[in-house]
C-alpha atoms as a PDB file:
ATOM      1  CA  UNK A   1      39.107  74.634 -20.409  1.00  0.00           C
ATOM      2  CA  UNK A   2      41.203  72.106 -22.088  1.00  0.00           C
ATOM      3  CA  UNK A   3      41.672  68.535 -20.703  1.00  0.00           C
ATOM      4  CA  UNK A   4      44.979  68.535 -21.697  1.00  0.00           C
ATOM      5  CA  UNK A   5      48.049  69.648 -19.970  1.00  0.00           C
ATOM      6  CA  UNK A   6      50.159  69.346 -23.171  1.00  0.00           C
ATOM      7  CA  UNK A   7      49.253  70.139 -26.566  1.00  0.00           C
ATOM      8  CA  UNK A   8      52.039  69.536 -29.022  1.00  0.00           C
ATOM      9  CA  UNK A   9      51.068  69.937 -32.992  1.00  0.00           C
ATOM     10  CA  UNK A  10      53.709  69.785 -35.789  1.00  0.00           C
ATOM     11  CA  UNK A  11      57.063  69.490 -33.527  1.00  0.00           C
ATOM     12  CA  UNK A  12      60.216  68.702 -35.619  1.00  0.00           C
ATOM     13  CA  UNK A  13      63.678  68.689 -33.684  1.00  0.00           C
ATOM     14  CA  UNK A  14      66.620  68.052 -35.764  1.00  0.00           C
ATOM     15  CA  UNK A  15      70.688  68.088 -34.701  1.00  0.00           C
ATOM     16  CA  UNK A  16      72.210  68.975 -38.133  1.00  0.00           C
ATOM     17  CA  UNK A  17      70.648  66.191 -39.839  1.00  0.00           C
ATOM     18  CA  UNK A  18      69.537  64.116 -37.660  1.00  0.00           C
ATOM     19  CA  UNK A  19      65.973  64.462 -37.524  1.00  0.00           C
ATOM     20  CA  UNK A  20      65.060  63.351 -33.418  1.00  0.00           C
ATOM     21  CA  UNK A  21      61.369  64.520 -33.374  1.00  0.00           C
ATOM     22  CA  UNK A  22      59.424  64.409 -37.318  1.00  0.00           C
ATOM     23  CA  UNK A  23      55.928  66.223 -37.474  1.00  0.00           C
ATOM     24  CA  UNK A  24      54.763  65.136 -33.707  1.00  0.00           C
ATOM     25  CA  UNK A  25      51.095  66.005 -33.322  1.00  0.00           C
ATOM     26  CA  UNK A  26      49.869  64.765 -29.777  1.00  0.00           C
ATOM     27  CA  UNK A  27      48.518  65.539 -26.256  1.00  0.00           C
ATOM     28  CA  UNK A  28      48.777  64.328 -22.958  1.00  0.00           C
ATOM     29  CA  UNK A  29      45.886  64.750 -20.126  1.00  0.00           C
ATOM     30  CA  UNK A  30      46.055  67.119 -17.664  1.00  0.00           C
ATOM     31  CA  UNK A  31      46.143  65.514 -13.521  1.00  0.00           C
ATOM     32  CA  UNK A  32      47.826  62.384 -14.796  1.00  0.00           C
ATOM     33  CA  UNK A  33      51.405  60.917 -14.003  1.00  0.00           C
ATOM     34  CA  UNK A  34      53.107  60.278 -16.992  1.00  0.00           C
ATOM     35  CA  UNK A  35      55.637  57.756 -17.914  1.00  0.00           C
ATOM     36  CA  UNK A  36      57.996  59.075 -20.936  1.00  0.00           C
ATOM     37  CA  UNK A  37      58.881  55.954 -22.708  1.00  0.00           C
ATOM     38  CA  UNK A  38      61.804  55.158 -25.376  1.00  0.00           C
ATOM     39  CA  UNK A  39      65.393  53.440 -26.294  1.00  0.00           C
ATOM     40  CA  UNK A  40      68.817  55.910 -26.192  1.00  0.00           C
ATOM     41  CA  UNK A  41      68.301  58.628 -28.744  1.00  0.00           C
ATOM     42  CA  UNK A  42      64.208  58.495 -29.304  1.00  0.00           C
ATOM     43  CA  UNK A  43      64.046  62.424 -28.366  1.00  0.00           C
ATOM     44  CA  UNK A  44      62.479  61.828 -24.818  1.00  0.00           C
ATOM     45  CA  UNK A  45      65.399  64.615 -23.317  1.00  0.00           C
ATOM     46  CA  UNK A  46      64.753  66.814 -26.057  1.00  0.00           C
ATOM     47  CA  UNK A  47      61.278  66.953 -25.694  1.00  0.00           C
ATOM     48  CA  UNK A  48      61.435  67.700 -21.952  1.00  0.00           C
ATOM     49  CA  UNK A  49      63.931  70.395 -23.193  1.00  0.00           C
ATOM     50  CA  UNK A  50      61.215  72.119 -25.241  1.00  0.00           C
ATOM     51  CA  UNK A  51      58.824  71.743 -22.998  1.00  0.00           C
ATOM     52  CA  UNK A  52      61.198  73.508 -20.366  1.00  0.00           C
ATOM     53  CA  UNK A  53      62.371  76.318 -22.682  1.00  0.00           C
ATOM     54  CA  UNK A  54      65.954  75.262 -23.027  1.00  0.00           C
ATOM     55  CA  UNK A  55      65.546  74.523 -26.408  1.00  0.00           C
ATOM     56  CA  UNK A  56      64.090  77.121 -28.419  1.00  0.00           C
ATOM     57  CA  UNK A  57      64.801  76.037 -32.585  1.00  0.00           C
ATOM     58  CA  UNK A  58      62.160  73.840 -33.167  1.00  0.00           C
ATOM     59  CA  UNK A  59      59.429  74.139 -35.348  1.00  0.00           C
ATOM     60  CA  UNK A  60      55.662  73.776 -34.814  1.00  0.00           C
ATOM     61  CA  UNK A  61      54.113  74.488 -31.634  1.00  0.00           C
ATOM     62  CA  UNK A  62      54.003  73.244 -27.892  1.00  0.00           C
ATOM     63  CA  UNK A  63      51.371  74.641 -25.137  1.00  0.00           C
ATOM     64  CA  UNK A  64      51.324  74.026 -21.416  1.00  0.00           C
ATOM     65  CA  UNK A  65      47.969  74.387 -20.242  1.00  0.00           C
ATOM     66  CA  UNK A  66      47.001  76.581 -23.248  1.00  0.00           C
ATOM     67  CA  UNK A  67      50.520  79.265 -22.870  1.00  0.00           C
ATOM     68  CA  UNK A  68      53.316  78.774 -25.802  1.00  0.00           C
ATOM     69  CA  UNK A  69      56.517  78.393 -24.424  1.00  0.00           C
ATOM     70  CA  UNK A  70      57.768  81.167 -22.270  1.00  0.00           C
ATOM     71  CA  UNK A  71      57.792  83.265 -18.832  1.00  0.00           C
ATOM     72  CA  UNK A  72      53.883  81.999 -17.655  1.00  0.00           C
ATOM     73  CA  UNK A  73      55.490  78.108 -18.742  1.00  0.00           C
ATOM     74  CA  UNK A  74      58.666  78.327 -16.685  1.00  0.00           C
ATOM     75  CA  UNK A  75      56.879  79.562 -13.622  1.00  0.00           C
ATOM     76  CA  UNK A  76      54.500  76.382 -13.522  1.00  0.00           C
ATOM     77  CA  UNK A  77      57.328  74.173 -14.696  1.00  0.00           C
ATOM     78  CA  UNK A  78      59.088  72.149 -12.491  1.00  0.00           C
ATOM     79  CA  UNK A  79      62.094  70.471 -14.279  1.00  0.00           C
ATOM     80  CA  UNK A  80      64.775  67.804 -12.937  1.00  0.00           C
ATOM     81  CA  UNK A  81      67.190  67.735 -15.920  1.00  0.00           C
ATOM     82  CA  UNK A  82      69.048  64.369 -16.568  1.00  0.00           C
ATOM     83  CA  UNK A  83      72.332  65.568 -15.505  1.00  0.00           C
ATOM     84  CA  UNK A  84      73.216  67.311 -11.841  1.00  0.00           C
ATOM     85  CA  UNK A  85      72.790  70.902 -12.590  1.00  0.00           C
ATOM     86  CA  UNK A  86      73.635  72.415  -8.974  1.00  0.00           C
ATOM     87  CA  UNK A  87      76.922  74.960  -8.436  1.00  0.00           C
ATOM     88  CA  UNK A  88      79.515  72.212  -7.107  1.00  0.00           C
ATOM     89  CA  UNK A  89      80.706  74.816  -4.684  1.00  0.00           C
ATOM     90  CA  UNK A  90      76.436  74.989  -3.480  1.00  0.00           C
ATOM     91  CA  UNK A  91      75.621  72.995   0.199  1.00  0.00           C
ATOM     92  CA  UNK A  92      72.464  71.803   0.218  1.00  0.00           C
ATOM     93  CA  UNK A  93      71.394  74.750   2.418  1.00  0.00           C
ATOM     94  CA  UNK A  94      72.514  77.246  -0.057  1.00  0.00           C
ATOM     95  CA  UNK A  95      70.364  75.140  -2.978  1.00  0.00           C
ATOM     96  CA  UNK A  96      67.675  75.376  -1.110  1.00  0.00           C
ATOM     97  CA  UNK A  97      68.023  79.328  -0.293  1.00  0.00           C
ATOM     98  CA  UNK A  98      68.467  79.911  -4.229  1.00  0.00           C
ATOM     99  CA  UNK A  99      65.582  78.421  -4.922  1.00  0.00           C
ATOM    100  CA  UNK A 100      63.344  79.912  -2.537  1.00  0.00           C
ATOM    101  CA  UNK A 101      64.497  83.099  -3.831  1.00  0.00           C
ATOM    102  CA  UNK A 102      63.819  81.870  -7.566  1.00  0.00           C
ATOM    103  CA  UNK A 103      60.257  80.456  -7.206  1.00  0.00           C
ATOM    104  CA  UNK A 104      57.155  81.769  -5.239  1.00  0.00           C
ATOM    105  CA  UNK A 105      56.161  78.168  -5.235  1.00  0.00           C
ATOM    106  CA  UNK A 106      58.700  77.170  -3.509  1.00  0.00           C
ATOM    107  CA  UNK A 107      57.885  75.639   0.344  1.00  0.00           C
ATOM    108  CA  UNK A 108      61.411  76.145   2.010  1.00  0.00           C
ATOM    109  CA  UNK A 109      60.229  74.345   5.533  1.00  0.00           C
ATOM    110  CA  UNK A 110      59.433  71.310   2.979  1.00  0.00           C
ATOM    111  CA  UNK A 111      62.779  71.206   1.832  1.00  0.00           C
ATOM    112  CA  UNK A 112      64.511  70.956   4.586  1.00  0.00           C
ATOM    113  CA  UNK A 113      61.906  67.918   6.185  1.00  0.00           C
ATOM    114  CA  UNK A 114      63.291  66.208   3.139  1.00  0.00           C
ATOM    115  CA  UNK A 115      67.034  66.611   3.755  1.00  0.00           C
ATOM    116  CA  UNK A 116      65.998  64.583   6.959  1.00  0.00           C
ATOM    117  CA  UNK A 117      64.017  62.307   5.162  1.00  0.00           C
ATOM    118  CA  UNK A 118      66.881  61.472   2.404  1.00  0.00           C
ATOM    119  CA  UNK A 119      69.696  61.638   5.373  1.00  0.00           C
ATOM    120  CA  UNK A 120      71.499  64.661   3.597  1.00  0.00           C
ATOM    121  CA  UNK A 121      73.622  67.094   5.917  1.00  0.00           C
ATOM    122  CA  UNK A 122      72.509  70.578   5.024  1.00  0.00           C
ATOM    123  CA  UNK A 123      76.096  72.178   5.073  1.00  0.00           C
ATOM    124  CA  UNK A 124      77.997  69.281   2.757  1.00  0.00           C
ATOM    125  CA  UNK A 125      78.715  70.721  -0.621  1.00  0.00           C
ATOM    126  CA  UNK A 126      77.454  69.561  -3.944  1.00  0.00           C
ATOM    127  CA  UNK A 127      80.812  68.606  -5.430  1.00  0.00           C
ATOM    128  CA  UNK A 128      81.581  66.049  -2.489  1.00  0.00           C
ATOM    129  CA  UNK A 129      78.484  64.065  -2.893  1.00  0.00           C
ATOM    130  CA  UNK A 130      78.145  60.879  -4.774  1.00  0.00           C
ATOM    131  CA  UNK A 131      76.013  60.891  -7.945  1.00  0.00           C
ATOM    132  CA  UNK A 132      72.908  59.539  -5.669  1.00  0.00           C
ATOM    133  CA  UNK A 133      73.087  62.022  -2.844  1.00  0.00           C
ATOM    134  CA  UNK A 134      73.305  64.659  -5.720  1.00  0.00           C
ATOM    135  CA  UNK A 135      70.032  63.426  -7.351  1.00  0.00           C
ATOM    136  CA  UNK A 136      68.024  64.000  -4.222  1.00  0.00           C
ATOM    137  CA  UNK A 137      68.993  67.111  -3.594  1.00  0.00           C
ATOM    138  CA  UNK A 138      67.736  67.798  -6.974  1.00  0.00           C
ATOM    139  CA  UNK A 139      64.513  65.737  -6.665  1.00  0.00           C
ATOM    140  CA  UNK A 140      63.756  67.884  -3.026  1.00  0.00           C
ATOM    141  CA  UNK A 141      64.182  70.976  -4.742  1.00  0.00           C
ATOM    142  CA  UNK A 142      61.730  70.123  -7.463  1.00  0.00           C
ATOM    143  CA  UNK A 143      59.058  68.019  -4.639  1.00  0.00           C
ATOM    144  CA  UNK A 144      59.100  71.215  -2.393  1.00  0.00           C
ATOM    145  CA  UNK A 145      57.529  73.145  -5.207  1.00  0.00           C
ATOM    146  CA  UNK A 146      53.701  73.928  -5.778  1.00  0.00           C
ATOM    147  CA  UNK A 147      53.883  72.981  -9.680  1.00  0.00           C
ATOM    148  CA  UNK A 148      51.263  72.862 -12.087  1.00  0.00           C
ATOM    149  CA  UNK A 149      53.580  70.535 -14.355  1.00  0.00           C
ATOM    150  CA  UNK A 150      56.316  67.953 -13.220  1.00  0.00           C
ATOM    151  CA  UNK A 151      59.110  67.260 -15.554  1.00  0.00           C
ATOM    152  CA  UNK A 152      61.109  64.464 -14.477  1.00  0.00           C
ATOM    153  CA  UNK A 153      64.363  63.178 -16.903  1.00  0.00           C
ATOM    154  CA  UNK A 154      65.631  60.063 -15.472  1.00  0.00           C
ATOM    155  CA  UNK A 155      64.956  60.586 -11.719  1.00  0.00           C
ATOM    156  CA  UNK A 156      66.171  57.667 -10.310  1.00  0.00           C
ATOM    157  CA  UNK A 157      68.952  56.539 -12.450  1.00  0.00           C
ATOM    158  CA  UNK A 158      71.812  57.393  -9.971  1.00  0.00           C
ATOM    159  CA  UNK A 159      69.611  55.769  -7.237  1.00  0.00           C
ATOM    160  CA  UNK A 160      70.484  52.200  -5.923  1.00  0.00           C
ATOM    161  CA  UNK A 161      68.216  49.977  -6.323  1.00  0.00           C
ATOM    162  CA  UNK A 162      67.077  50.037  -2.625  1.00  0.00           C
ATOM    163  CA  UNK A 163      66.452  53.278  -2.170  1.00  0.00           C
ATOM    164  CA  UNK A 164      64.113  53.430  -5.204  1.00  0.00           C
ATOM    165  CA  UNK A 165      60.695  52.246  -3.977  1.00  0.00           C
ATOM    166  CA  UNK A 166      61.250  54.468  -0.807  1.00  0.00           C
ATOM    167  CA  UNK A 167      61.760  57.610  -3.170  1.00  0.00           C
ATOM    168  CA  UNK A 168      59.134  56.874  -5.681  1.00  0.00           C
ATOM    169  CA  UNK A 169      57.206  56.704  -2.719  1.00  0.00           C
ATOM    170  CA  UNK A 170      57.904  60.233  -1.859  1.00  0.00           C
ATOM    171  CA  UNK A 171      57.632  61.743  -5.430  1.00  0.00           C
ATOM    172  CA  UNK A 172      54.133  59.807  -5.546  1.00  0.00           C
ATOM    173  CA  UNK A 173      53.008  61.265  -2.630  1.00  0.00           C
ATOM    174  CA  UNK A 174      54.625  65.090  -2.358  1.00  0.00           C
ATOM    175  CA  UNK A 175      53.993  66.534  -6.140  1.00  0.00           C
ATOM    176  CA  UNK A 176      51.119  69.061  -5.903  1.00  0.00           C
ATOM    177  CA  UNK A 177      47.261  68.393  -5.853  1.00  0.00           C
ATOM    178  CA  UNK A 178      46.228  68.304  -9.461  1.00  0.00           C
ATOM    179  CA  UNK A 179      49.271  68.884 -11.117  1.00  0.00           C
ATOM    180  CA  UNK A 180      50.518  66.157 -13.832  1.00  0.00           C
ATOM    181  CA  UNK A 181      53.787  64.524 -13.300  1.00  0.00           C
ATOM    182  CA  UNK A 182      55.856  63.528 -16.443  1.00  0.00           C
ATOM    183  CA  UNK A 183      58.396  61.023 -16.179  1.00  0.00           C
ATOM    184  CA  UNK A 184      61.111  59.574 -18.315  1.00  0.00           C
ATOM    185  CA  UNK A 185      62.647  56.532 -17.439  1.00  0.00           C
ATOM    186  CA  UNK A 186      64.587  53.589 -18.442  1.00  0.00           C
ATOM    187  CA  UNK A 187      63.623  51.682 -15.505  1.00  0.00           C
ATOM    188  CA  UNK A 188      60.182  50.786 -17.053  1.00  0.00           C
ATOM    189  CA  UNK A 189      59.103  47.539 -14.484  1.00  0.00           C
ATOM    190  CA  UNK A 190      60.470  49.352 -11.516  1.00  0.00           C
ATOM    191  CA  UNK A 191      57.903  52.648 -12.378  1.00  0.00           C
ATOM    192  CA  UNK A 192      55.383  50.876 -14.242  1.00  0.00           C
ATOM    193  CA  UNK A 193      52.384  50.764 -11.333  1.00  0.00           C
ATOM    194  CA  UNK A 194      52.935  54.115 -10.745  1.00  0.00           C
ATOM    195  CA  UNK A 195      52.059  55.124 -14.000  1.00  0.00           C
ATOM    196  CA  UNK A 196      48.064  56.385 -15.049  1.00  0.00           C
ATOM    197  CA  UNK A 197      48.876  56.763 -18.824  1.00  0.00           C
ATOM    198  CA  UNK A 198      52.329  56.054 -21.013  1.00  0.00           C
ATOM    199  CA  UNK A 199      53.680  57.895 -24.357  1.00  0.00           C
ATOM    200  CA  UNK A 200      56.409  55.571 -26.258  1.00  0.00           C
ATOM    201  CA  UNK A 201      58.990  57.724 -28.296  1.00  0.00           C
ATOM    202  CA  UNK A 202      60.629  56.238 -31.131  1.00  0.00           C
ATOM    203  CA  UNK A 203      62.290  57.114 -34.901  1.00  0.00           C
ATOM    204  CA  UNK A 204      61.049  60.563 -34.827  1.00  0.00           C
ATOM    205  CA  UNK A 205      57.403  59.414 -34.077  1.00  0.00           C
ATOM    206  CA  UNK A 206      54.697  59.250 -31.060  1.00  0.00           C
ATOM    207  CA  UNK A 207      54.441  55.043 -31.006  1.00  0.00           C
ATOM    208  CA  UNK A 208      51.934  54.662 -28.271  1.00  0.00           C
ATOM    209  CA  UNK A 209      49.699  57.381 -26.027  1.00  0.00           C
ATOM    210  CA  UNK A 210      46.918  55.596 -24.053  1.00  0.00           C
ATOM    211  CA  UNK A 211      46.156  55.351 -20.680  1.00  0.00           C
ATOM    212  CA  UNK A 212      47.490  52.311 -18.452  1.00  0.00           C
ATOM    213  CA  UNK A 213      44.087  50.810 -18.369  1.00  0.00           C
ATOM    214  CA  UNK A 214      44.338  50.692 -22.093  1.00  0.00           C
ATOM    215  CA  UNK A 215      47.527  48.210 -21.939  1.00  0.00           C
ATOM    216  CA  UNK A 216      45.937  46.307 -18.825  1.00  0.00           C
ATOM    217  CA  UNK A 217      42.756  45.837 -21.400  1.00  0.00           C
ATOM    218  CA  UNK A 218      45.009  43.883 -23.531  1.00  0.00           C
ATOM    219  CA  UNK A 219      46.209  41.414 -20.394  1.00  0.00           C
ATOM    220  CA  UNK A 220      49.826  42.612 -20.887  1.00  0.00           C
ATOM    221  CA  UNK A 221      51.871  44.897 -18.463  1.00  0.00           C
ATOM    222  CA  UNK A 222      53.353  48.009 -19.486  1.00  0.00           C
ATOM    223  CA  UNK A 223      56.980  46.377 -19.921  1.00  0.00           C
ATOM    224  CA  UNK A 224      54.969  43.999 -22.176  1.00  0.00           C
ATOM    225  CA  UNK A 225      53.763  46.692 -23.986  1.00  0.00           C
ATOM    226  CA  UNK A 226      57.163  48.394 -24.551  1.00  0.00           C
ATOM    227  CA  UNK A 227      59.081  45.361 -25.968  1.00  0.00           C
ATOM    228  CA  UNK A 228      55.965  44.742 -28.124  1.00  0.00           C
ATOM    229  CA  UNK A 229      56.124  48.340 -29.396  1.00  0.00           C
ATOM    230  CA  UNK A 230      60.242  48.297 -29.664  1.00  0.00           C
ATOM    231  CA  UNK A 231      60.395  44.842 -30.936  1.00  0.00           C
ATOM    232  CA  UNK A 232      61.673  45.718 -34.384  1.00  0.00           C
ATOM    233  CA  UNK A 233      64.226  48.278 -32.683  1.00  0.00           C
ATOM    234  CA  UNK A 234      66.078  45.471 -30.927  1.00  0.00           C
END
């Protein structure tokens, strides 16, 4: 068995002609969490889109623990996309019955302990929730699952500041035995300790993939290592 959760060899993405991932070759260990580093625009979305099966024209070829792309994938996929997904008409009851119907992974009881845990009323809708409250419904959803794979765009971004520790907490500590957790963020020296290895996106190209101990090696943190690494692009 491979040690790798991800094995990506030859991706290219473009958008007309704007080339966002050129000839990536790379892979990422399996039991790890993840941090998905970049600027705006290095492809870090679209990758997570791929590796989802949202986006399907792409060339070369992306495996999650050994399966292409597909059904087997998306059933030991867990994905919180980087914009609120949810029917605005949905309460938080009626998310949580949808996807206990949709996954077999899915721990419903688990769910709900988190709507006490994040302070959300079960019966308010979607639509009259603020961008915050709308990103933990989300992030329950996705922590009350038994997934082999945790794809995490932006988690916290709509989170104030100090609720953030409290919540990484929970995502640190809820994700399934095992399983890898994959993380984009922006918020690089809020996440940083969190992280057991980091891949830096940028121009097309795989920039860094090494383990945290790797950086801490070189004395420097991880934000060290990312303004070292995007130096030229600022």
């Amino acid at each position: 068995m491979s040690d790798s959760i991800i094995t990506v060899e030859g991706l290219s993405k473009s958008y007309g002609k704007n080339l966002v991932l050129d000839d990536l070759t790379f892979e990422l260990p399996k039991g790890e969490i993840i941090g998905l580093l970049g600027p705006n625009g290095c492809g870090k979305t679209t990758f997570m889109k791929i590796l989802t099966g949202i986006i399907h024209d792409y060339s070369g070829e992306v495996l999650i623990d050994g399966h292409k792309i597909g059904i087997q994938t998306k059933a030991m996929t867990a994905y919180i996309p980087e914009r609120i997904y949810l029917a605005e008409w949905f309460k938080t009851k009626d998310a949580i019955d949808y996807f206990a119907d949709f996954f077999v992974d899915f721990d419903k009881n688990k769910a709900i302990e988190f709507t006490k845990r994040f302070n959300l009323d079960i019966n308010q809708k979607i639509k009259t929730m603020s961008k915050g409250m709308q990103e933990k419904v989300q992030l329950l959803l996705v922590m009350s699952r038994a997934a082999k794979l945790y794809v995490l765009d932006e988690p916290l971004g709509g989170v104030d500041p100090a609720s953030r520790a409290g919540i990484l907490d929970i995502i640190m500590k809820n994700y399934a035995k095992n399983s890898t957790l994959l993380l984009s963020t922006h918020l690089v020296n809020d996440l940083e300790q969190a992280f057991n290895h980091v891949i830096m996106l940028g121009g097309g190209k795989v920039l860094f993939n090494d383990s945290i101990n790797a950086i801490k090696e070189q004395g420097i943190s991880v934000e060290d290592k990312f303004r070292e690494v995007f130096a030229n692009v600022w």
